[in-house]
Protein backbone atom coordinates (compact mmCIF):
# COMPACT_ATOMS: atom_id res chain seq x y z
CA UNK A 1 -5.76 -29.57 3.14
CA UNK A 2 -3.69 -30.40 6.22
CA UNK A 3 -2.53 -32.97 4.04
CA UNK A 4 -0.81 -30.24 2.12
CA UNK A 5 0.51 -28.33 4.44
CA UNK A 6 2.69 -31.33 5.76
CA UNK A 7 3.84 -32.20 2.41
CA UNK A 8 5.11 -28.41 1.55
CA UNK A 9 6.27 -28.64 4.79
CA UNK A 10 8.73 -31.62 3.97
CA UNK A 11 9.15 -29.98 0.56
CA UNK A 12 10.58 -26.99 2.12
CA UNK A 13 12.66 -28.98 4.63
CA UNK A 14 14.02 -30.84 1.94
CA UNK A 15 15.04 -28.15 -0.16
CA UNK A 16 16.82 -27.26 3.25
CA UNK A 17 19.27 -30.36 3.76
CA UNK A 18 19.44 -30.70 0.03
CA UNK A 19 20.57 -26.98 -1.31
CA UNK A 20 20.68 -24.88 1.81
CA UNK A 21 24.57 -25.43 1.07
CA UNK A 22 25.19 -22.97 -1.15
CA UNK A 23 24.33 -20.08 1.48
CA UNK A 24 27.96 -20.29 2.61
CA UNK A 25 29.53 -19.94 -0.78
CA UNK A 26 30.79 -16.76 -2.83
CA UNK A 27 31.17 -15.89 -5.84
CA UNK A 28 31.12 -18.53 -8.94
CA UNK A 29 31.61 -19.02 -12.22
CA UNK A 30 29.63 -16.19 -14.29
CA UNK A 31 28.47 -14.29 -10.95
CA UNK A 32 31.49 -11.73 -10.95
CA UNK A 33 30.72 -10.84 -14.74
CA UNK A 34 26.81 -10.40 -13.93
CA UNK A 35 27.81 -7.79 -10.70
CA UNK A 36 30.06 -6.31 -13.55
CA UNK A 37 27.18 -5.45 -15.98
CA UNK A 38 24.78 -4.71 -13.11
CA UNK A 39 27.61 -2.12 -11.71
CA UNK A 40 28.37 -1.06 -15.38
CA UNK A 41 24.62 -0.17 -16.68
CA UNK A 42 21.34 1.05 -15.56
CA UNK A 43 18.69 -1.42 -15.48
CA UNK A 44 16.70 -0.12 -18.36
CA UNK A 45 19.92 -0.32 -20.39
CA UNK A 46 19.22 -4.33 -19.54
CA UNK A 47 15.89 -4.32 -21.89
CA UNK A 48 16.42 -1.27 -24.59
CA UNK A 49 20.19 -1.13 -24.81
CA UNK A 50 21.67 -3.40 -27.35
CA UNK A 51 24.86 -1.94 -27.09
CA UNK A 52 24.75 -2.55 -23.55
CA UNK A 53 23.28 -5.61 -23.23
CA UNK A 54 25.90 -7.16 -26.21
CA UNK A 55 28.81 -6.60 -24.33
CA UNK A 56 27.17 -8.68 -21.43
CA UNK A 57 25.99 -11.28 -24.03
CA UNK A 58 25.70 -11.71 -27.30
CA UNK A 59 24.07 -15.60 -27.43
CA UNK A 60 21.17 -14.76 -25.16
CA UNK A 61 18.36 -11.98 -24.27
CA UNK A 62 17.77 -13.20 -20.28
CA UNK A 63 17.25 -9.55 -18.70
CA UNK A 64 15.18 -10.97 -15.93
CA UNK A 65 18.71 -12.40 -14.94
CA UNK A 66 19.98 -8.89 -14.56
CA UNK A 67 16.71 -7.42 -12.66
CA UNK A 68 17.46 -10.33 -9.88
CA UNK A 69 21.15 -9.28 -9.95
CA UNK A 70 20.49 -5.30 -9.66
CA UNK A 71 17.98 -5.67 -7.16
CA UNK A 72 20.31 -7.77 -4.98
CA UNK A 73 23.16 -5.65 -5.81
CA UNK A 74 21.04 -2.76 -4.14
CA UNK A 75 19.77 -5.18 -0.98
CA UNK A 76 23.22 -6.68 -0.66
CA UNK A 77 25.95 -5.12 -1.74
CA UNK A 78 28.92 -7.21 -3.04
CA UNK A 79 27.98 -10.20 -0.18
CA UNK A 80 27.12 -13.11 -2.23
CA UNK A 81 24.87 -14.66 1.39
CA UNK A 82 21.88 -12.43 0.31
CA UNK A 83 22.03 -13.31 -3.37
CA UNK A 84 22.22 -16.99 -2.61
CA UNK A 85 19.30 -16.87 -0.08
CA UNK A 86 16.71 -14.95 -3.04
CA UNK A 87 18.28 -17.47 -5.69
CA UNK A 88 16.89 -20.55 -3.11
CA UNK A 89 13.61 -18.68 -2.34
CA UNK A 90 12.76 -18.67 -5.34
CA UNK A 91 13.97 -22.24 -6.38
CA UNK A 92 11.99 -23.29 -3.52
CA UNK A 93 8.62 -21.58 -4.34
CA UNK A 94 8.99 -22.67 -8.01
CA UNK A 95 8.95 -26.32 -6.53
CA UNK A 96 6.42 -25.72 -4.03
CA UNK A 97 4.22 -24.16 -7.10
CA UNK A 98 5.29 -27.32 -8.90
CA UNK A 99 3.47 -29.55 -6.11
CA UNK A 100 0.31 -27.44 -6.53
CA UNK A 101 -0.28 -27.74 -9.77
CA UNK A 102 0.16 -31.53 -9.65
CA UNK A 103 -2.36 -31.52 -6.79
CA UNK A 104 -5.14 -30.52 -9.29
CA UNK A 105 -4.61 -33.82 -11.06
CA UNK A 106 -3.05 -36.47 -8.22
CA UNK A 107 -2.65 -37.41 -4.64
CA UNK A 108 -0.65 -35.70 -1.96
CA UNK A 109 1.93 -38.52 -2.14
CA UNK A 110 2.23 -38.76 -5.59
CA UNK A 111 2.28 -35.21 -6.41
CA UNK A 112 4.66 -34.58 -2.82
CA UNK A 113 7.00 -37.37 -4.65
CA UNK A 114 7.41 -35.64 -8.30
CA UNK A 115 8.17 -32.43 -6.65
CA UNK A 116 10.93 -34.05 -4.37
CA UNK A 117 11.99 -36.04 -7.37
CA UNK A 118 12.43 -32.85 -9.20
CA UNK A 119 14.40 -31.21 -6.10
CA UNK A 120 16.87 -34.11 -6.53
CA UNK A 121 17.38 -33.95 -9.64
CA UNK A 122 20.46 -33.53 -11.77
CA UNK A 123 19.25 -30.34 -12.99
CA UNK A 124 18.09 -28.88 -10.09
CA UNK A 125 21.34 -29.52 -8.41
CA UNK A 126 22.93 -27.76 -10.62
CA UNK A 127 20.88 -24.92 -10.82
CA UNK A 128 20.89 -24.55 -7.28
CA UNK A 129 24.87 -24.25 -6.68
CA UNK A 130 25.43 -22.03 -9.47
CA UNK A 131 24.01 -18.36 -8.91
CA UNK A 132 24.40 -17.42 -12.30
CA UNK A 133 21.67 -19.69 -12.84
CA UNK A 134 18.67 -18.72 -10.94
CA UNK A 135 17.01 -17.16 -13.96
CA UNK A 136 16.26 -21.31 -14.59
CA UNK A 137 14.05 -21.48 -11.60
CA UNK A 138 12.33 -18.37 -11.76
CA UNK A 139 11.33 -18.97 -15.30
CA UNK A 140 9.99 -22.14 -14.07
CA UNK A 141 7.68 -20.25 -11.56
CA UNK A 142 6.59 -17.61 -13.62
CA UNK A 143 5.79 -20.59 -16.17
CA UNK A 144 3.77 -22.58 -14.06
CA UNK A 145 1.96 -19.42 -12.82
CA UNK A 146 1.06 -18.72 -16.63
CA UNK A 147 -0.33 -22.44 -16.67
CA UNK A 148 -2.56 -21.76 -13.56
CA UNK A 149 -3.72 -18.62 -14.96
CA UNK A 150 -4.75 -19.85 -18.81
CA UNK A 151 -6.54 -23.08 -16.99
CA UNK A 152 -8.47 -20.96 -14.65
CA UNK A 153 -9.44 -19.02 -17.99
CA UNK A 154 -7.73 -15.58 -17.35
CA UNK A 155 -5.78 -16.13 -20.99
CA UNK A 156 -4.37 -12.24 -21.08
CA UNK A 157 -2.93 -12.63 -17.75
CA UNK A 158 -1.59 -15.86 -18.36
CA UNK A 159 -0.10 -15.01 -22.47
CA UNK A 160 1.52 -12.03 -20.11
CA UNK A 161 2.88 -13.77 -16.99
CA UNK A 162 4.56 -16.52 -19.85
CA UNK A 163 6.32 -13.50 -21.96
CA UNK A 164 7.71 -13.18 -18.53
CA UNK A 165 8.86 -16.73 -18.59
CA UNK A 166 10.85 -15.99 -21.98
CA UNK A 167 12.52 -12.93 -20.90
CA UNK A 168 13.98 -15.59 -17.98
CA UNK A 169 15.08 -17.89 -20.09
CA UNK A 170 14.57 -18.77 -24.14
CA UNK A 171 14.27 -23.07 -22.85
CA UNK A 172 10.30 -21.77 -21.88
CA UNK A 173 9.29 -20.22 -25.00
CA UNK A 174 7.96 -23.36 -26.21
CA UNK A 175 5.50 -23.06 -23.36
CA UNK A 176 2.49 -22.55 -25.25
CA UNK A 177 2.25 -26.70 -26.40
CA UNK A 178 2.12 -27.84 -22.95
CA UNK A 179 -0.89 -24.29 -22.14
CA UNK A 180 -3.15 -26.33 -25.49
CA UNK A 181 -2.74 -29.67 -24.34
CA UNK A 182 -3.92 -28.65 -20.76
CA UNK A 183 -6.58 -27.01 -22.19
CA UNK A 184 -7.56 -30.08 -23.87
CA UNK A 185 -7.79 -32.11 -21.33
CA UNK A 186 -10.81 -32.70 -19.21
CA UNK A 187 -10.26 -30.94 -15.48
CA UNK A 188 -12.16 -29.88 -12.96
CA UNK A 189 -12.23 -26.49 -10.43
CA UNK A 190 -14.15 -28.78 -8.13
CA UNK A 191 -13.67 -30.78 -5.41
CA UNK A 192 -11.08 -33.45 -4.70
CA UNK A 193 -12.48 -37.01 -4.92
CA UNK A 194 -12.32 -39.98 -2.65
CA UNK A 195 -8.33 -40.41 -3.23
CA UNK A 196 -7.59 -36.71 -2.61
CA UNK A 197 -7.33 -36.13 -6.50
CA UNK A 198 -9.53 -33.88 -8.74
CA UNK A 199 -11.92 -35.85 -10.74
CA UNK A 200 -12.76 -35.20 -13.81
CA UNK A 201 -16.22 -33.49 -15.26
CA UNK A 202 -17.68 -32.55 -18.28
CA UNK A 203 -17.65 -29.03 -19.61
CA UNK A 204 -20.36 -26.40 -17.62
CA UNK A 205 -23.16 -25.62 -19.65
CA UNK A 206 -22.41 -22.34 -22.11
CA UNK A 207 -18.39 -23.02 -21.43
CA UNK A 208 -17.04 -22.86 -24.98
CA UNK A 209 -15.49 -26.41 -26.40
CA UNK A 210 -12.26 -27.35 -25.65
CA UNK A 211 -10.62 -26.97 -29.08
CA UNK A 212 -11.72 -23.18 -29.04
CA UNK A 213 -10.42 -22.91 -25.70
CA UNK A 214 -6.66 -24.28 -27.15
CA UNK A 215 -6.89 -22.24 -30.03
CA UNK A 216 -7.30 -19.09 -27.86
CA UNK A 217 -4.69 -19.88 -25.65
CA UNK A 218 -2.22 -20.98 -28.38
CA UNK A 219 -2.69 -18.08 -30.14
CA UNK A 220 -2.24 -15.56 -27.33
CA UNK A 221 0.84 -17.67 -26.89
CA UNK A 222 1.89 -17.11 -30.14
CA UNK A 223 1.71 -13.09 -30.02
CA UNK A 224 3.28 -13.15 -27.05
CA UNK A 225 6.42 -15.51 -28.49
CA UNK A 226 6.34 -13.26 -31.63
CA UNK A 227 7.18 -10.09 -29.45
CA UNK A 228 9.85 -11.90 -27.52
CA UNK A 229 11.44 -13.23 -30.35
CA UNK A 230 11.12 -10.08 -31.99
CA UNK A 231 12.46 -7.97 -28.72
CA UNK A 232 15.64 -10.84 -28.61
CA UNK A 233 16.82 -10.39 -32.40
CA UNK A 234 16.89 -6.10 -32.12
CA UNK A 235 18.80 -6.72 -28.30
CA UNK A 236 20.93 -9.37 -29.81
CA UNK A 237 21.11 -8.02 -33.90
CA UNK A 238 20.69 -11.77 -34.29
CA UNK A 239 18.61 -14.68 -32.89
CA UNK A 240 21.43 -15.15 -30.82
CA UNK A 241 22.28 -18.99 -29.21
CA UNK A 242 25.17 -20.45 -28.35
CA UNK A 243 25.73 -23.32 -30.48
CA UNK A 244 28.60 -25.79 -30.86
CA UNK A 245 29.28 -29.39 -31.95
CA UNK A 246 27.01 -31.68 -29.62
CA UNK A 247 24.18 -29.09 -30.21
CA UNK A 248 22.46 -30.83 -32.89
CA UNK A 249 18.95 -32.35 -32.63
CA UNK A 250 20.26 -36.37 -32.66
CA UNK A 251 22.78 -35.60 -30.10
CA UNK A 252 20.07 -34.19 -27.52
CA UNK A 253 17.92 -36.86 -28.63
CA UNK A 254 20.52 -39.33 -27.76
CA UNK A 255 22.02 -37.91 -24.73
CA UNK A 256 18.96 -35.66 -23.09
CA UNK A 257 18.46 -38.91 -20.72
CA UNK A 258 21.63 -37.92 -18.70
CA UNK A 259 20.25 -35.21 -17.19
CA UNK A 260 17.58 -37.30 -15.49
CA UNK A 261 19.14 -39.85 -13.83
CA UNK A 262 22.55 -38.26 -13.93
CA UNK A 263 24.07 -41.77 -14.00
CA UNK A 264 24.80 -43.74 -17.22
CA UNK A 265 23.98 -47.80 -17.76
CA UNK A 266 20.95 -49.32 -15.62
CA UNK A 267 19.53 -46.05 -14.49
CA UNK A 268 19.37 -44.90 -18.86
CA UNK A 269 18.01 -48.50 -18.79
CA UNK A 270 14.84 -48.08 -16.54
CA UNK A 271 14.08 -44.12 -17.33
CA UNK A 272 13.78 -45.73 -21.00
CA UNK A 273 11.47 -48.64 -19.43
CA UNK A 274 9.15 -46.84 -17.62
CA UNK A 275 8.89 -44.17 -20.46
CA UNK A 276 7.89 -47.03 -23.11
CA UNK A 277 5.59 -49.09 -20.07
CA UNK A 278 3.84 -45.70 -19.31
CA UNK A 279 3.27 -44.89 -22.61
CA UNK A 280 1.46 -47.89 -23.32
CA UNK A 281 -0.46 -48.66 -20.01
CA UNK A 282 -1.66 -44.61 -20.72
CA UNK A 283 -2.06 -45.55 -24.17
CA UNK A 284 -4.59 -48.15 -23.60
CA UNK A 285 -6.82 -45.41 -22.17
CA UNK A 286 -6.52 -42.44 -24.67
CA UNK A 287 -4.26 -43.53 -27.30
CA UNK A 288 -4.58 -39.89 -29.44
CA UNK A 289 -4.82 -37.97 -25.94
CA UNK A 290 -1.39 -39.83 -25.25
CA UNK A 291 0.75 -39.16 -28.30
CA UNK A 292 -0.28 -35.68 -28.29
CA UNK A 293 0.71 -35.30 -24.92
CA UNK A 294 4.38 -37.34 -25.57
CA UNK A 295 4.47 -34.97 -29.45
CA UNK A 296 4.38 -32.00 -27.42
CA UNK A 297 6.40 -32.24 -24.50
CA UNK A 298 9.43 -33.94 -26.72
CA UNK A 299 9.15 -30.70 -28.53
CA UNK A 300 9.00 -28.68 -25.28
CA UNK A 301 11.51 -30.29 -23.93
CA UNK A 302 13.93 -30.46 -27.07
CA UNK A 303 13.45 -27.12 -29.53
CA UNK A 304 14.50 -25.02 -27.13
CA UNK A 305 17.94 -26.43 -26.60
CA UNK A 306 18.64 -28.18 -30.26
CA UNK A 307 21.31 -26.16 -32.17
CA UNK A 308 21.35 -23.35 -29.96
CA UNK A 309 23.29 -24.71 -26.78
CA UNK A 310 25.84 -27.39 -25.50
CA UNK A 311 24.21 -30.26 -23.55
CA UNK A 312 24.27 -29.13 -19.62
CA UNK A 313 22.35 -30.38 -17.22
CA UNK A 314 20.48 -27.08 -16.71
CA UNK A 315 19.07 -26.68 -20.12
CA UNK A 316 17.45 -29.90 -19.15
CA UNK A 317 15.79 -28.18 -16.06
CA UNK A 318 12.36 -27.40 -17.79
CA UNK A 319 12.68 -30.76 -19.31
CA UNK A 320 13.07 -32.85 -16.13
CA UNK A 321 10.21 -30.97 -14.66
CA UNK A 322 7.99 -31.76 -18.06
CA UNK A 323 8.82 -35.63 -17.79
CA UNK A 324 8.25 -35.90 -13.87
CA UNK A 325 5.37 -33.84 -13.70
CA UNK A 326 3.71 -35.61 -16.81
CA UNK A 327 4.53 -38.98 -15.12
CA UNK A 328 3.10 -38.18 -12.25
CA UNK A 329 -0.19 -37.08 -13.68
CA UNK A 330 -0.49 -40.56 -15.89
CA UNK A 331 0.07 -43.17 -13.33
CA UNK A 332 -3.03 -44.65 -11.79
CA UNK A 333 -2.96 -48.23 -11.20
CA UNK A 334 -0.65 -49.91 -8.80
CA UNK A 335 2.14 -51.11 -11.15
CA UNK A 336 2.27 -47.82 -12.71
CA UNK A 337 2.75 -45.89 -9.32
CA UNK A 338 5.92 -48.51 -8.56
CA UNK A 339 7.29 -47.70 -12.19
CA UNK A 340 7.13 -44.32 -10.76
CA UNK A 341 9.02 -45.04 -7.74
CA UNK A 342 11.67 -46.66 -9.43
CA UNK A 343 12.01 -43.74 -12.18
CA UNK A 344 12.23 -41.38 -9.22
CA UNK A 345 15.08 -43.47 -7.04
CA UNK A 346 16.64 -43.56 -10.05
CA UNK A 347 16.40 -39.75 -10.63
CA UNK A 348 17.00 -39.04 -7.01
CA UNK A 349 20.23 -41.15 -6.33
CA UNK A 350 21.92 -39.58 -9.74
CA UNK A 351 20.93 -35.91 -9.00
CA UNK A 352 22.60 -36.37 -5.54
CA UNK A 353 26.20 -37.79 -6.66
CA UNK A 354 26.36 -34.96 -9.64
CA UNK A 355 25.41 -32.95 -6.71
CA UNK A 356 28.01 -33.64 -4.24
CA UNK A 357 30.56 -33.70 -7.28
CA UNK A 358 30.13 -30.37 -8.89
CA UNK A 359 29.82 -28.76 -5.70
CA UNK A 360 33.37 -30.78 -4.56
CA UNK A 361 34.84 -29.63 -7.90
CA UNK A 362 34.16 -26.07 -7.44
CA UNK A 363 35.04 -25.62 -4.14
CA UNK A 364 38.34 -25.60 -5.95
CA UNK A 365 37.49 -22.07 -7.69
CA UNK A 366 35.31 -20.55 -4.72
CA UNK A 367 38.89 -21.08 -2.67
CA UNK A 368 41.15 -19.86 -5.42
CA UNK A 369 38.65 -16.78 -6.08
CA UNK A 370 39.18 -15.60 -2.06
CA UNK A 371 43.02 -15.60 -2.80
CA UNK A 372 42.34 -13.42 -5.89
CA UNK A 373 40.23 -11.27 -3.55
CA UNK A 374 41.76 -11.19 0.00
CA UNK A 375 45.64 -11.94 -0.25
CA UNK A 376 47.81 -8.86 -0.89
CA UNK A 377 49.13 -8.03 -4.24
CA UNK A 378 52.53 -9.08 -3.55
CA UNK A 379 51.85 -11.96 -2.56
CA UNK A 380 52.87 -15.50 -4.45
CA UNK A 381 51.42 -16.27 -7.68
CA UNK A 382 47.97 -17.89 -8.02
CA UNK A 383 48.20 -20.79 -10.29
CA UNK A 384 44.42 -21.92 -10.90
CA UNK A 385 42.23 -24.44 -13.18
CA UNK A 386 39.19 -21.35 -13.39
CA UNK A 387 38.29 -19.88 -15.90
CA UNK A 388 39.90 -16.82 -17.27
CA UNK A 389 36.65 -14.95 -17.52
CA UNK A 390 36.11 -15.69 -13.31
CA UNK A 391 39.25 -14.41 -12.17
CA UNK A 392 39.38 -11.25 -14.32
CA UNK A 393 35.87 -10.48 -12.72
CA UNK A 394 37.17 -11.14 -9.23
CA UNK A 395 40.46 -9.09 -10.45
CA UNK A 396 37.83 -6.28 -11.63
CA UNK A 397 35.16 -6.34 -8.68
CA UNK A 398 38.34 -5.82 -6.32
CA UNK A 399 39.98 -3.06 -8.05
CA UNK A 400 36.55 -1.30 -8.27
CA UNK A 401 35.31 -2.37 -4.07
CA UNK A 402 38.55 -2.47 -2.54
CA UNK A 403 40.48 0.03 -4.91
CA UNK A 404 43.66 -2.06 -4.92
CA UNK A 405 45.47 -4.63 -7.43
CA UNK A 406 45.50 -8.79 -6.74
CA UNK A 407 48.70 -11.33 -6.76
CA UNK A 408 49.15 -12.67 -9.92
CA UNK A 409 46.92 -15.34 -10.94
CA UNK A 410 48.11 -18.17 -14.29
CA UNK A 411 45.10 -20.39 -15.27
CA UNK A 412 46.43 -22.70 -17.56
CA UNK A 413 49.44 -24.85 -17.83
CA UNK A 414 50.55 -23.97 -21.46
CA UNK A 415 50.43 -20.38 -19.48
CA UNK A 416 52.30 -21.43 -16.55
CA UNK A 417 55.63 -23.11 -18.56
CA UNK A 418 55.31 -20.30 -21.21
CA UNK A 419 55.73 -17.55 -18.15
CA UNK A 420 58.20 -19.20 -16.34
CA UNK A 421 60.46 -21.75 -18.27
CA UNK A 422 62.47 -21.56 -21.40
CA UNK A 423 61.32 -22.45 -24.92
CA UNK A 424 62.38 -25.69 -26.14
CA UNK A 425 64.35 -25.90 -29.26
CA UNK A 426 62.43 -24.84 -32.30
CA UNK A 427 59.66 -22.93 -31.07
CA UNK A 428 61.15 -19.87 -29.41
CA UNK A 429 59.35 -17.94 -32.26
CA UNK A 430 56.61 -18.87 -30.39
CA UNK A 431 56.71 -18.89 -27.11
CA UNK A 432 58.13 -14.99 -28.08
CA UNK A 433 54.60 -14.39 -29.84
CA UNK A 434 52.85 -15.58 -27.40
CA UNK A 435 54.49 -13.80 -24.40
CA UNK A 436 54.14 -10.67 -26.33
CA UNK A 437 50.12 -10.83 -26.48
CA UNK A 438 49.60 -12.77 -23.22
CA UNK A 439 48.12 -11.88 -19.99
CA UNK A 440 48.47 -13.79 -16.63
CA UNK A 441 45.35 -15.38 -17.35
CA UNK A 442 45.55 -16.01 -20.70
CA UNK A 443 43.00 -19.16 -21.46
CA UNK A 444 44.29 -22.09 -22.84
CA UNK A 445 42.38 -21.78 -26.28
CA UNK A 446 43.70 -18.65 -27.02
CA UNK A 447 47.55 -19.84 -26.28
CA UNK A 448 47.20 -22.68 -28.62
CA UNK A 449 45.57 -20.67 -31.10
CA UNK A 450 48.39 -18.17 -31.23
CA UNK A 451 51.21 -20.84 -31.04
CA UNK A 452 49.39 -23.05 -34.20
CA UNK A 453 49.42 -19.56 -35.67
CA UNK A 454 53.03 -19.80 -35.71
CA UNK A 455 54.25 -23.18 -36.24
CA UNK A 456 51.83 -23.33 -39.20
């Protein structure tokens, strides 16, 4: 037990030096549009309003994500320090959760090591910086919770606490494999063994078999996915996803590996080794427990995001906990625990340099957002590279705080020469459209779209 303390302890420390960076920044990316819907509608209108929740979203039901931001909203006010420190509370209990329910299958180090592998991680990087994302960790929380509460056999509270874990975030609705499997496997409440793990034991006398056990769980599961799925579809008046070209099934196949190591080349090489190597060395023990266990968590880990979203490294956050946590529960003899090692260097050193980058990269729009918000409105033009969506939230969060106008802000180039310099011959009939329907901020797909409206 002291054991465990120390380890959390270093788990929480970590979390420190690794993410306690993104206390000091403001607003990002989709944050000003969430404080707009939170300052628009009333929280119910989050879970019963279609027409409310559509014009915050019409690819995804994630209301959870707007309970966090009203609640804040009300704590905080429009300073982004508060939201940022609940957003890595929570990230930081969902990994400390993480460690504990490793510890009912491995050692302290082993289990300590997964959950710091998973804190490095590409994913979890990027999860961390980005605010808008939070509803990633606490769906991860609430998830494990659910597993915690269906293996110590209180299934209603557990088929509850997971609907939770979809109204996060849709990437945990496929949940309910990983709850079966776990109940198929042999565990024990009891005590830890000689190398601090729990050993195994057979079923208590009168405990009902295993395969009823699964089928119970699975199926309050199943009600439970039924009503969220149902719920999504009359919020959405579809099923609702985001979709786009690299969304299909071969392409995640092909490219999920990325979000692991975060590098490309030798680090794709070994996560692939150690995958096949564990898979056999596990195999050799429990060949049918094995593929049932690698079935389910490739669908886990890959249904979810297939057709419905473009490959980012946080739709891979459920999966990167899925393949570190079930890697750390195989490995047992010595070779096995240095595969590990080596899988989580691997994972470690990648997460870290996408890191450092995408924090370095938008630094750029957390400084050009504090123009939009602090210099006067006469002052000189703001020419940007964010979004168009991020500065007309900072553009609408000031008029509604402060109640005054911000300097002009261009965020594309096409925007920039169409504003400011003349046409070149030939396509004044365009540049005329397109001054006609633009705004400062016009994005960049929506110039083209209107100038190839023209010129063909």
């Amino acid at each position: 037990m002291k054991r465990d303390w120390v380890v959390m302890f270093l788990l929480i420390a970590l979390v420190a030096v690794a993410h306690g960076a993104v206390l000091f920044q403001w607003w990002l990316w989709d944050d000003p549009q969430l404080i707009h819907g939170a300052m628009r509608f009333g929280v119910l209108d989050h879970f019963v309003s279609p027409d409310a929740w559509q014009q915050q979203s019409a690819a995804n039901f994630v209301p959870m994500l707007m309970l966090a931001t009203e609640i804040d909203l009300a704590l905080f006010g429009v300073d982004p320090r508060g939201f940022y420190l609940h957003h890595l509370s929570v990230l930081t209990a969902a990994i400390l959760t993480l460690y504990g329910y490793l510890r009912t299958f491995t050692t302290p180090v082993i289990a300590g090591a997964a959950a710091a592998t998973f804190a490095l991680s590409q994913p979890v990087f990027t999860v961390a910086t980005l605010l808008m994302d939070r509803h990633y960790a606490a769906g991860l929380l609430v998830s494990i919770a659910a597993m915690y509460l269906f293996r110590r056999n209180h299934p209603i509270s557990g088929a509850a606490v997971y609907f939770v874990a979809c109204l996060e975030k849709e990437v945990y609705v496929s949940l309910p494999l990983l709850v079966v499997v776990q109940a198929l496997f042999p565990w024990s409440g009891g005590r830890f063994g000689r190398r601090g793990s729990r050993a195994e034991s057979a079923p208590e006398a009168g405990a009902a078999p295993r395969w009823r056990i699964a089928a119970r769980d699975g199926a309050l599961c199943g009600v439970a996915a039924s009503a969220y799925v149902a719920w999504r579809m009359f919020m959405l008046g579809s099923f609702g996803g985001y979709g786009g070209d690299d969304a299909s099934l071969t392409t995640v196949v092909t490219q999920a590996w990325m979000a692991a190591p975060g590098t490309r080349g030798v680090a794709a090489l070994g996560v692939l080794a150690f995958a096949i190597a564990l898979a056999i060395l596990v195999g050799r023990r429990a060949p049918w427990r094995t593929a049932l266990v690698i079935v389910s968590a490739a669908i886990v880990i890959l249904v979810p995001i297939a057709g419905l979203v473009s490959l980012d490294s946080r739709f891979f956050f459920m999966a990167a906990a899925t393949m570190i946590a079930l890697a750390a529960i195989a490995v047992q003899t010595r070779i096995e625990k240095l595969l590990l090692a080596a899988f989580c260097v691997a994972i470690a050193m990648g997460g870290v340099a996408h890191g450092l980058r995408l924090r370095r990269d938008l630094s750029a729009w957390q400084r050009d957002g504090l123009y939009v918000w602090n210099a006067p409105a006469g002052a000189n033009p703001l020419f940007t590279s964010a979004n168009g969506w991020y500065i007309e939230g900072i553009q609408w969060l000031r008029r509604t705080v402060k109640k005054d106008e911000s300097p002009q802000v261009i965020s594309s180039i096409p925007g920039f020469v169409i504003a400011h310099l003349p046409p070149p011959p030939g396509l004044r009939r365009a540049y005329d459209l397109v001054r006609a329907h633009a705004v400062p901020n016009m994005p960049l797909s929506v110039e083209l779209t209107l100038r190839d409206s023209v010129l063909h």
